[in-house]
Protein backbone atom coordinates (compact mmCIF):
# COMPACT_ATOMS: atom_id res chain seq x y z
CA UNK A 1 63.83 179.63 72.34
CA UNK A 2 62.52 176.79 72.56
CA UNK A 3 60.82 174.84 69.27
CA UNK A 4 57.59 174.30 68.80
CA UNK A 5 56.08 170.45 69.71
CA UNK A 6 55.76 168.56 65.94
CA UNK A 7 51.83 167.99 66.13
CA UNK A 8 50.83 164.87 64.90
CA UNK A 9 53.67 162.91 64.61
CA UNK A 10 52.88 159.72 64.57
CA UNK A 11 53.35 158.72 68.12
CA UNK A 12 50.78 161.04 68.97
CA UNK A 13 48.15 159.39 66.58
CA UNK A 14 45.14 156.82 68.27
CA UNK A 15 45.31 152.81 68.02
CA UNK A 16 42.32 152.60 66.34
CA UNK A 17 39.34 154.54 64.61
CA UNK A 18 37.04 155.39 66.49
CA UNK A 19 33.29 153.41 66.31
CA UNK A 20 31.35 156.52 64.08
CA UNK A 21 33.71 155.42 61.10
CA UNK A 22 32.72 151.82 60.92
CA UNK A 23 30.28 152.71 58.05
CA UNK A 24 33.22 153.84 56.37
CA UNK A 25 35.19 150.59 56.23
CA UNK A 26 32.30 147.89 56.26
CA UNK A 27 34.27 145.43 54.78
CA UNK A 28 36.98 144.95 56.92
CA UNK A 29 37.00 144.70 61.29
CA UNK A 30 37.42 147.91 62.10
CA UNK A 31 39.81 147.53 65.18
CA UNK A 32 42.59 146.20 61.88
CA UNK A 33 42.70 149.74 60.61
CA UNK A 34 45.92 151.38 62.17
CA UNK A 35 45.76 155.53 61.55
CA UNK A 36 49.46 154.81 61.82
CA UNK A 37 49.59 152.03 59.35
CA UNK A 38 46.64 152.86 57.12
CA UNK A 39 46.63 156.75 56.93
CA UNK A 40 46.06 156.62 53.10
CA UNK A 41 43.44 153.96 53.08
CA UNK A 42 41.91 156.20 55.17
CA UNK A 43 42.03 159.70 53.95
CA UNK A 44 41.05 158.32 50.65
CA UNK A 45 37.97 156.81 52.14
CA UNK A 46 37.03 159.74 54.48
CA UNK A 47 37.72 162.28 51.65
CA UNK A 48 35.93 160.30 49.26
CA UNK A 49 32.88 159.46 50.94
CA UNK A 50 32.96 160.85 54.47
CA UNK A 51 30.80 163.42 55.85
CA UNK A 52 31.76 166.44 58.05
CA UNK A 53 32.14 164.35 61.21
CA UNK A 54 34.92 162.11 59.92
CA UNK A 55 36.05 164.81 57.98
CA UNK A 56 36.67 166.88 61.24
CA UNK A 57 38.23 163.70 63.24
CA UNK A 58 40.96 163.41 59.88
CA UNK A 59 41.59 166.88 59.74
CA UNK A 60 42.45 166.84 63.96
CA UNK A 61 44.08 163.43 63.67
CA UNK A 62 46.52 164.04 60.85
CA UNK A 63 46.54 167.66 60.81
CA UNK A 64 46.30 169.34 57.96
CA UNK A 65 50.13 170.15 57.41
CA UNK A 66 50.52 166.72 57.33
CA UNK A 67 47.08 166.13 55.02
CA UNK A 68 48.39 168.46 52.66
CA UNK A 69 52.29 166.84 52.32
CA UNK A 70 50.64 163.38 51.75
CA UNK A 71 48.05 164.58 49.02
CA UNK A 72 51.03 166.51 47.60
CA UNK A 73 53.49 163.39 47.49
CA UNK A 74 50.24 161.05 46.17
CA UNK A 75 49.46 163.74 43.40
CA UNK A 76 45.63 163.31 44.33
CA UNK A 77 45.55 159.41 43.19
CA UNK A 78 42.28 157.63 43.74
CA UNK A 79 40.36 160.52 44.58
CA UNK A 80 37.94 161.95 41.78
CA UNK A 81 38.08 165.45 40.57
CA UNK A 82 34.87 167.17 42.54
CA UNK A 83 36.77 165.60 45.73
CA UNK A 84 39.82 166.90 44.64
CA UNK A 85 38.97 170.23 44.49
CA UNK A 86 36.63 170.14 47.39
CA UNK A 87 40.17 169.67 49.49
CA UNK A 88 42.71 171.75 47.18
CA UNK A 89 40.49 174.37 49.16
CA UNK A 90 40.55 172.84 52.85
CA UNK A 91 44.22 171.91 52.50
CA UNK A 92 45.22 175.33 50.85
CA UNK A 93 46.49 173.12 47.65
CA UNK A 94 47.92 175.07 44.48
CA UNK A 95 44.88 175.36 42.18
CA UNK A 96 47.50 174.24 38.88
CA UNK A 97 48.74 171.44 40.33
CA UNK A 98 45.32 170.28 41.60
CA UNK A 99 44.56 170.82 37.47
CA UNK A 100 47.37 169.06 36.09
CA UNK A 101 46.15 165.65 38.51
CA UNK A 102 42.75 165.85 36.89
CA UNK A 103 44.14 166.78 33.43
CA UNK A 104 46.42 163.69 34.14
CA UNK A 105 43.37 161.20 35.41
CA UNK A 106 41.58 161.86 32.65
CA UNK A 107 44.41 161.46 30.01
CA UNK A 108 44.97 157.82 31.37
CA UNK A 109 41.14 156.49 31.52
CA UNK A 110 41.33 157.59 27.94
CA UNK A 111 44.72 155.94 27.07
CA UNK A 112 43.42 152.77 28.94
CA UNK A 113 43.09 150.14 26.26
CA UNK A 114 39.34 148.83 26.11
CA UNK A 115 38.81 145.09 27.31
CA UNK A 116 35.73 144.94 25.08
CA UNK A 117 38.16 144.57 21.90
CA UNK A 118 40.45 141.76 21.65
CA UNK A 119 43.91 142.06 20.50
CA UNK A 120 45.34 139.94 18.03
């Protein structure tokens, strides 16, 4: 029997992005951003403020096997919590883990020491 074809491996993924994202990533030339170089530039920008277009081309691009090992292995950094959960659903994420990140997030913007005060 023969095995199944990996699906989005990265040989498979395009050059470029295509035009419809430019609004996405307005402050760099588009044709610089690599979905073979970049991928977690830009899942974290079409995740975070994508719409369902984008969303769509990520989700077909990367698939979401491969979506779901990267947001596993980044433990959901520089996404926000409403996003998070928003794709713990899509990418069929454990809900706990997905609860410990934000539990985690929030524990270091408190521990953060503020810049206001000065140290002596």
């Amino acid at each position: 029997m023969r095995s199944p074809k990996l699906r989005n491996s990265d040989s498979d993924l395009p050059d470029r992005l295509p035009e419809f994202l430019r609004p996405l990533f307005w402050e760099v030339p588009i044709y610089k951003v690599s979905p073979r170089r970049h991928m977690s530039y830009i899942c974290v920008r079409i995740m975070e403020y994508g719409d369902e277009q984008s969303a769509r081309w990520m989700l077909e691009t990367y698939g979401k096997a491969r979506l779901r090992k990267w947001m596993l292995e980044r433990e959901g950094r520089g996404l926000s919590p409403r996003t998070l959960r928003f794709w713990e659903v899509v990418l069929d994420l454990p809900h706990r883990t997905v609860t410990r990140w934000i539990r985690n997030q929030e524990q270091l913007q408190w521990n953060r020491p503020n810049p206001s005060t000065k140290q002596s």
